[in-house]
N, C-alpha and C. Protein backbone atom coordinates (compact mmCIF):
# COMPACT_ATOMS: atom_id res chain seq x y z
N UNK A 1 -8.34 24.37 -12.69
CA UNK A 1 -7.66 23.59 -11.67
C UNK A 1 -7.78 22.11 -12.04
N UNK A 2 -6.91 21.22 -11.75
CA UNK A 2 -6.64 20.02 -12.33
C UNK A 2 -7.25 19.39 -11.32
N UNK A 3 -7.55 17.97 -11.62
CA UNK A 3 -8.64 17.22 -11.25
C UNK A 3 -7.58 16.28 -10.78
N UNK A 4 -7.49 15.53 -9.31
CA UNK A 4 -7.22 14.13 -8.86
C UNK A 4 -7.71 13.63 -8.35
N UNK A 5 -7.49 12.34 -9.33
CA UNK A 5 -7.84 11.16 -8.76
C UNK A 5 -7.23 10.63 -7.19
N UNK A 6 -8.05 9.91 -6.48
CA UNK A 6 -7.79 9.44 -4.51
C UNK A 6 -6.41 9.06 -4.74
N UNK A 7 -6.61 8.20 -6.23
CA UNK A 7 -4.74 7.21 -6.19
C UNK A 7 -3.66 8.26 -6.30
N UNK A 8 -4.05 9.69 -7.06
CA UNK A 8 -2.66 10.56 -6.98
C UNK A 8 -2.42 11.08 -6.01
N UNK A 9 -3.45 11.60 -4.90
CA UNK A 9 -2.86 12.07 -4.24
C UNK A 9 -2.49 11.44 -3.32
N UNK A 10 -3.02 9.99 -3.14
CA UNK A 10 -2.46 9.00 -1.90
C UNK A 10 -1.08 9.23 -2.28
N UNK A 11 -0.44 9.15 -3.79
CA UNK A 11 0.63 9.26 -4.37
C UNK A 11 1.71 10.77 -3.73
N UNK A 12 1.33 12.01 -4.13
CA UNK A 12 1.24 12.96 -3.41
C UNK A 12 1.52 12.73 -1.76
N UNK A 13 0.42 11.99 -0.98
CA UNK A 13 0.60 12.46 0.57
C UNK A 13 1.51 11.29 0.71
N UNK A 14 2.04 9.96 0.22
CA UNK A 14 2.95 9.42 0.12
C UNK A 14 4.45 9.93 0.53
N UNK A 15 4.33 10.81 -0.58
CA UNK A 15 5.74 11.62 -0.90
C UNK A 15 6.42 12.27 -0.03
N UNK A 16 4.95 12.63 0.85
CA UNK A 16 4.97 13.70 1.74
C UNK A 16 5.21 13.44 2.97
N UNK A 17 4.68 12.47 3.12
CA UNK A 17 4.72 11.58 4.63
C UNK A 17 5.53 10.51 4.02
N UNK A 18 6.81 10.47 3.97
CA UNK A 18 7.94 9.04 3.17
C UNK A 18 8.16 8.07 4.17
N UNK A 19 8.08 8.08 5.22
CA UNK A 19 8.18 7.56 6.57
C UNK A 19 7.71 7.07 7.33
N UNK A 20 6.78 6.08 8.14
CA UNK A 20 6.26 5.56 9.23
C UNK A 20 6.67 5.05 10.26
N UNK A 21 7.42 5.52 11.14
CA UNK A 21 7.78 4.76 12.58
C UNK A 21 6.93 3.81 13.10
N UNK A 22 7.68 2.26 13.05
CA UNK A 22 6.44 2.12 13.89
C UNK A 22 7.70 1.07 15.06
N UNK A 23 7.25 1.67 16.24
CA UNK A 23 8.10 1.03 17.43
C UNK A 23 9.48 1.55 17.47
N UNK A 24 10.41 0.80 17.82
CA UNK A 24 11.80 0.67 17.43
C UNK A 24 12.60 -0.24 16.95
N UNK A 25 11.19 -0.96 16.51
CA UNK A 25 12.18 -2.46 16.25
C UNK A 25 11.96 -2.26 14.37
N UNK A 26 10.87 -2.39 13.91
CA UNK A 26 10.68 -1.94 12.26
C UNK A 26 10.19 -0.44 11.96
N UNK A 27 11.16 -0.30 11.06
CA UNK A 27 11.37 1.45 10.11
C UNK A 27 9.93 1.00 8.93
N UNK A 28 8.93 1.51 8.92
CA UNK A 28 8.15 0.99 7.67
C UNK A 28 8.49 2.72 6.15
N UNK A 29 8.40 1.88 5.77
CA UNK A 29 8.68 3.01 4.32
C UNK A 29 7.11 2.81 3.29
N UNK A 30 6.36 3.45 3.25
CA UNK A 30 5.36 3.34 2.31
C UNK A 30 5.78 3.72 0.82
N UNK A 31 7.11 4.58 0.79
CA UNK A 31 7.38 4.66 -0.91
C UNK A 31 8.10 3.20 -1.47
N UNK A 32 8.47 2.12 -0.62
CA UNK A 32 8.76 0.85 -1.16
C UNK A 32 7.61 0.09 -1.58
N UNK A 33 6.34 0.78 -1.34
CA UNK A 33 5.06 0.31 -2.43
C UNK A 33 4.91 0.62 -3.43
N UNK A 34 5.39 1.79 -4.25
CA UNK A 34 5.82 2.47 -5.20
C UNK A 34 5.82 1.26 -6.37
N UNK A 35 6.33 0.26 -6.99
CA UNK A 35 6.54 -0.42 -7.51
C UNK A 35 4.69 -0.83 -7.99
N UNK A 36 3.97 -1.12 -6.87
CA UNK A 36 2.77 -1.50 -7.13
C UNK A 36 2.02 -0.77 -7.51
N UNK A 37 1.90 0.53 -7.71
CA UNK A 37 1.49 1.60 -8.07
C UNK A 37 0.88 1.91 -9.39
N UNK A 38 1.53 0.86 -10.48
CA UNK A 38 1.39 1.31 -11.53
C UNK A 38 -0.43 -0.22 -11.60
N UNK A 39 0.00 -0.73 -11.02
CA UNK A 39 -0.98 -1.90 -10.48
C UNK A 39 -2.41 -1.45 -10.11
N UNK A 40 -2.22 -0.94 -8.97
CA UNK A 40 -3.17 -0.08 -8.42
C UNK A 40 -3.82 0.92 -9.30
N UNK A 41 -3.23 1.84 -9.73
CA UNK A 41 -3.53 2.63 -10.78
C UNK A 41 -4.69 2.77 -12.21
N UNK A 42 -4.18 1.12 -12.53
CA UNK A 42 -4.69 1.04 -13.90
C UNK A 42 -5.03 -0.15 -13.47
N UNK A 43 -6.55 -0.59 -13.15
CA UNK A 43 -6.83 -1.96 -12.67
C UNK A 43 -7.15 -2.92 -14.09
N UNK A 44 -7.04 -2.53 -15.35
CA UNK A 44 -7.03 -3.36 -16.05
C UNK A 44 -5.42 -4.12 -16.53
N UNK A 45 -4.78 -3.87 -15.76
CA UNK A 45 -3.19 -4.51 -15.83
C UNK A 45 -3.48 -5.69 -14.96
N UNK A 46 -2.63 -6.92 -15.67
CA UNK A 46 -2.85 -8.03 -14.82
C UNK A 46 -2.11 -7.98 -13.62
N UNK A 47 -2.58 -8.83 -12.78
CA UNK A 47 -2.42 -8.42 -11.04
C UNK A 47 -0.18 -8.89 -11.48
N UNK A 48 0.50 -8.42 -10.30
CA UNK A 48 1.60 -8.57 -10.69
C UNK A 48 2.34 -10.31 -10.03
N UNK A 49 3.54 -10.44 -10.68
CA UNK A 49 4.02 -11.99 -10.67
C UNK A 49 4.09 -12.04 -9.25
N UNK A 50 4.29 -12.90 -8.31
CA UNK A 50 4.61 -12.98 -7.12
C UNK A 50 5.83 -12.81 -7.05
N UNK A 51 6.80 -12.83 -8.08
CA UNK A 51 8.09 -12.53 -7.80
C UNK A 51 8.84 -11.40 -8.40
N UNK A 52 7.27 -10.17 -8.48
CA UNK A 52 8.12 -8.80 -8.84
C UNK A 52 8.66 -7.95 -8.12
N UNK A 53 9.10 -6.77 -7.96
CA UNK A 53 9.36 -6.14 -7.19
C UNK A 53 8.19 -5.47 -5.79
N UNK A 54 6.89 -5.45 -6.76
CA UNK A 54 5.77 -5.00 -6.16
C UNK A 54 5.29 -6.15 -4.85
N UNK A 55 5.83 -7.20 -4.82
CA UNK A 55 5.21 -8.18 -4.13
C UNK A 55 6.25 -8.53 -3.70
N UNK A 56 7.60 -8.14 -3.68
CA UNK A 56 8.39 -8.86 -2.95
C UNK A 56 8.42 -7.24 -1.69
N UNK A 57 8.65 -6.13 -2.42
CA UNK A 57 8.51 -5.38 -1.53
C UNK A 57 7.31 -5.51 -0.54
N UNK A 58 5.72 -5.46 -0.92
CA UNK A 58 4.33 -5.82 0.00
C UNK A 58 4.81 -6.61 0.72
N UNK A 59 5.51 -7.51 1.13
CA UNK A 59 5.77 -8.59 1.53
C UNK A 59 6.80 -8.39 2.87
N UNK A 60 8.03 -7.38 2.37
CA UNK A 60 8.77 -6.64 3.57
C UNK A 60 8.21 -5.69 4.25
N UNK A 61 6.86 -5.04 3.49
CA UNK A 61 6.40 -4.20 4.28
C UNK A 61 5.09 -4.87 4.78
N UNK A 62 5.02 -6.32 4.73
CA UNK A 62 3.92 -7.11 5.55
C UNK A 62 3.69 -6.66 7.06
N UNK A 63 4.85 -6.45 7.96
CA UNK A 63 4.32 -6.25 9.10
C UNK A 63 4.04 -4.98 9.72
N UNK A 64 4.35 -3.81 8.58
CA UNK A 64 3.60 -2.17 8.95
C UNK A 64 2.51 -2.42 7.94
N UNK A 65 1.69 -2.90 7.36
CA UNK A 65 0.49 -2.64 6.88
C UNK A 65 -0.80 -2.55 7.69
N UNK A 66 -1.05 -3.04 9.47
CA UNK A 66 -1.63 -2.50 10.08
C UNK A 66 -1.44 -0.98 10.60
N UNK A 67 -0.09 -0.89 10.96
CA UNK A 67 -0.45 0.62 10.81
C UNK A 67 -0.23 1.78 9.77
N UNK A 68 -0.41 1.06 8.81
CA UNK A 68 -0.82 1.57 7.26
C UNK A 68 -2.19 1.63 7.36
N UNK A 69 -2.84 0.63 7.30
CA UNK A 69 -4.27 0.53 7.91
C UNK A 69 -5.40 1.44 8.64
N UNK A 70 -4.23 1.65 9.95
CA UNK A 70 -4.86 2.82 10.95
C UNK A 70 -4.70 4.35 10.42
N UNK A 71 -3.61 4.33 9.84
CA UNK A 71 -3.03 5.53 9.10
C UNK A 71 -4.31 6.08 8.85
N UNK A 72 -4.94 7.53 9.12
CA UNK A 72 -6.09 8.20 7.99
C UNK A 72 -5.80 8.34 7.33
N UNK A 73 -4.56 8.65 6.49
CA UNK A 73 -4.33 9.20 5.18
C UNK A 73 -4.60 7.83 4.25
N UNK A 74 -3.37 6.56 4.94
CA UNK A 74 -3.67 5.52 3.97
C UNK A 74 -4.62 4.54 3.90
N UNK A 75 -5.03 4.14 5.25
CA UNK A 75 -6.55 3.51 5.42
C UNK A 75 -7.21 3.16 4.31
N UNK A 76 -7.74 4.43 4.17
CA UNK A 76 -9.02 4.23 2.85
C UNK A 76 -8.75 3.44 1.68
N UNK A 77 -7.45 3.93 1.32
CA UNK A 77 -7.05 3.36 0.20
C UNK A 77 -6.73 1.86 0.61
N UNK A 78 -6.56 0.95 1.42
CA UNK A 78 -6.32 -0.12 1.29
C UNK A 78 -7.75 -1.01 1.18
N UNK A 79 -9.23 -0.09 1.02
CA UNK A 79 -10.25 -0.82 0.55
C UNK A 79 -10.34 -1.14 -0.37
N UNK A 80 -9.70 -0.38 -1.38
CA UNK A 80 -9.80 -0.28 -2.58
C UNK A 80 -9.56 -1.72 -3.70
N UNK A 81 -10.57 -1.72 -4.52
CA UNK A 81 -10.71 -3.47 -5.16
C UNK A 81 -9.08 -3.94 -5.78
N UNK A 82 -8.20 -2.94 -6.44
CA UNK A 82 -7.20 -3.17 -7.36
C UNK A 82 -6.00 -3.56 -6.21
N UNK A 83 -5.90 -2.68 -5.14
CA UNK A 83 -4.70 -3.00 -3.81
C UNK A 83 -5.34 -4.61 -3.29
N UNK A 84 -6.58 -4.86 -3.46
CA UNK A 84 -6.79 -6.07 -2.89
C UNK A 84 -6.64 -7.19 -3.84
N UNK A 85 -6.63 -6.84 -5.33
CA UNK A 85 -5.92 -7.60 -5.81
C UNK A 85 -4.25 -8.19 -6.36
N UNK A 86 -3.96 -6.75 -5.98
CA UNK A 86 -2.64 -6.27 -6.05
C UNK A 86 -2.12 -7.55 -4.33
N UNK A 87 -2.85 -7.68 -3.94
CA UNK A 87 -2.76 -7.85 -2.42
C UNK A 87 -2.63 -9.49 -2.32
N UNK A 88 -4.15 -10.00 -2.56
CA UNK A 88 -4.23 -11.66 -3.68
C UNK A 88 -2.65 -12.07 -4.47
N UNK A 89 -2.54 -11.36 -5.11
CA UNK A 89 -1.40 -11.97 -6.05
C UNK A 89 -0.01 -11.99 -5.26
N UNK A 90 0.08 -11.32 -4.35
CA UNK A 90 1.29 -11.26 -3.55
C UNK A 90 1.53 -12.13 -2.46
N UNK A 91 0.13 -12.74 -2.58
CA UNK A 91 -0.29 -13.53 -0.85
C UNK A 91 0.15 -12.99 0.19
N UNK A 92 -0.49 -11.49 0.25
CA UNK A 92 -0.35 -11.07 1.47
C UNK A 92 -1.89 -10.42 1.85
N UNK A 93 -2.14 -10.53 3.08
CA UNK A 93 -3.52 -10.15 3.35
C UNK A 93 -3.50 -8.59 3.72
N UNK A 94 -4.50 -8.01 3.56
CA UNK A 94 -4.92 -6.50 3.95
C UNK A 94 -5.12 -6.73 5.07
N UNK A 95 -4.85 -6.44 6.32
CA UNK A 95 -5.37 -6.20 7.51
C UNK A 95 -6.57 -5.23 8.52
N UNK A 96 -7.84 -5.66 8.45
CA UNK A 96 -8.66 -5.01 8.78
C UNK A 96 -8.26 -4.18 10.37
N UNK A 97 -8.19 -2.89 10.26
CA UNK A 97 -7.68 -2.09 11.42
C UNK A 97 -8.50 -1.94 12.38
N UNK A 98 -10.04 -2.76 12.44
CA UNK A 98 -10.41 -3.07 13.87
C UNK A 98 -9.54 -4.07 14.18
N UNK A 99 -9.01 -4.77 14.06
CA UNK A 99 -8.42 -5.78 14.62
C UNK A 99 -6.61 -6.17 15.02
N UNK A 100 -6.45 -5.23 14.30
CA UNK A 100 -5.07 -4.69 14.49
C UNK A 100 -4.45 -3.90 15.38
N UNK A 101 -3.29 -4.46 15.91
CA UNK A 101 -3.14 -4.30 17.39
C UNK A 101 -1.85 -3.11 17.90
């Protein structure tokens, strides 16, 4: 039986869950993070330009990343050192989900 790594199957339950409602006012999409992925992945890749796809997308999906946050599935993974640098380079902050409303 094959061995995964947390990042594939976040990758995996991604796929699976393509969708996040949140309200009625913003549709959040977690596969438009997809781009950053390869970022996340392989933390010896330099963090990405602020004007790639990976950071322009983080950036539209700035205001569902709290409840990305709360999410159990995705939560965990936004501790993770490489999304927070992935995160740095985009100038967008991780949102700690005690505090998120």
């Amino acid at each position: 039986m094959p061995k995964f790594s947390g990042i594939n199957m976040f990758l995996i339950v991604a796929i699976l869950m393509v969708k996040v409602h949140v309200g009625t006012a913003v549709d959040c999409d977690i596969m438009k993070l997809l781009p950053c992925y390869p970022f996340i992945k392989d933390p010896t890749l330099p963090a990405p330009s602020p004007d790639s796809d990976c950071c322009n997308n983080l950036r539209m999906e700035e205001p569902c990343l709290c409840d990305f946050a709360k999410n159990p599935v995705f939560g965990s993974y936004l501790n993770n050192p490489s999304v927070k640098k992935v995160a740095d380079a985009c100038s967008v902050a991780i949102p700690d989900p005690k505090t998120c409303h």
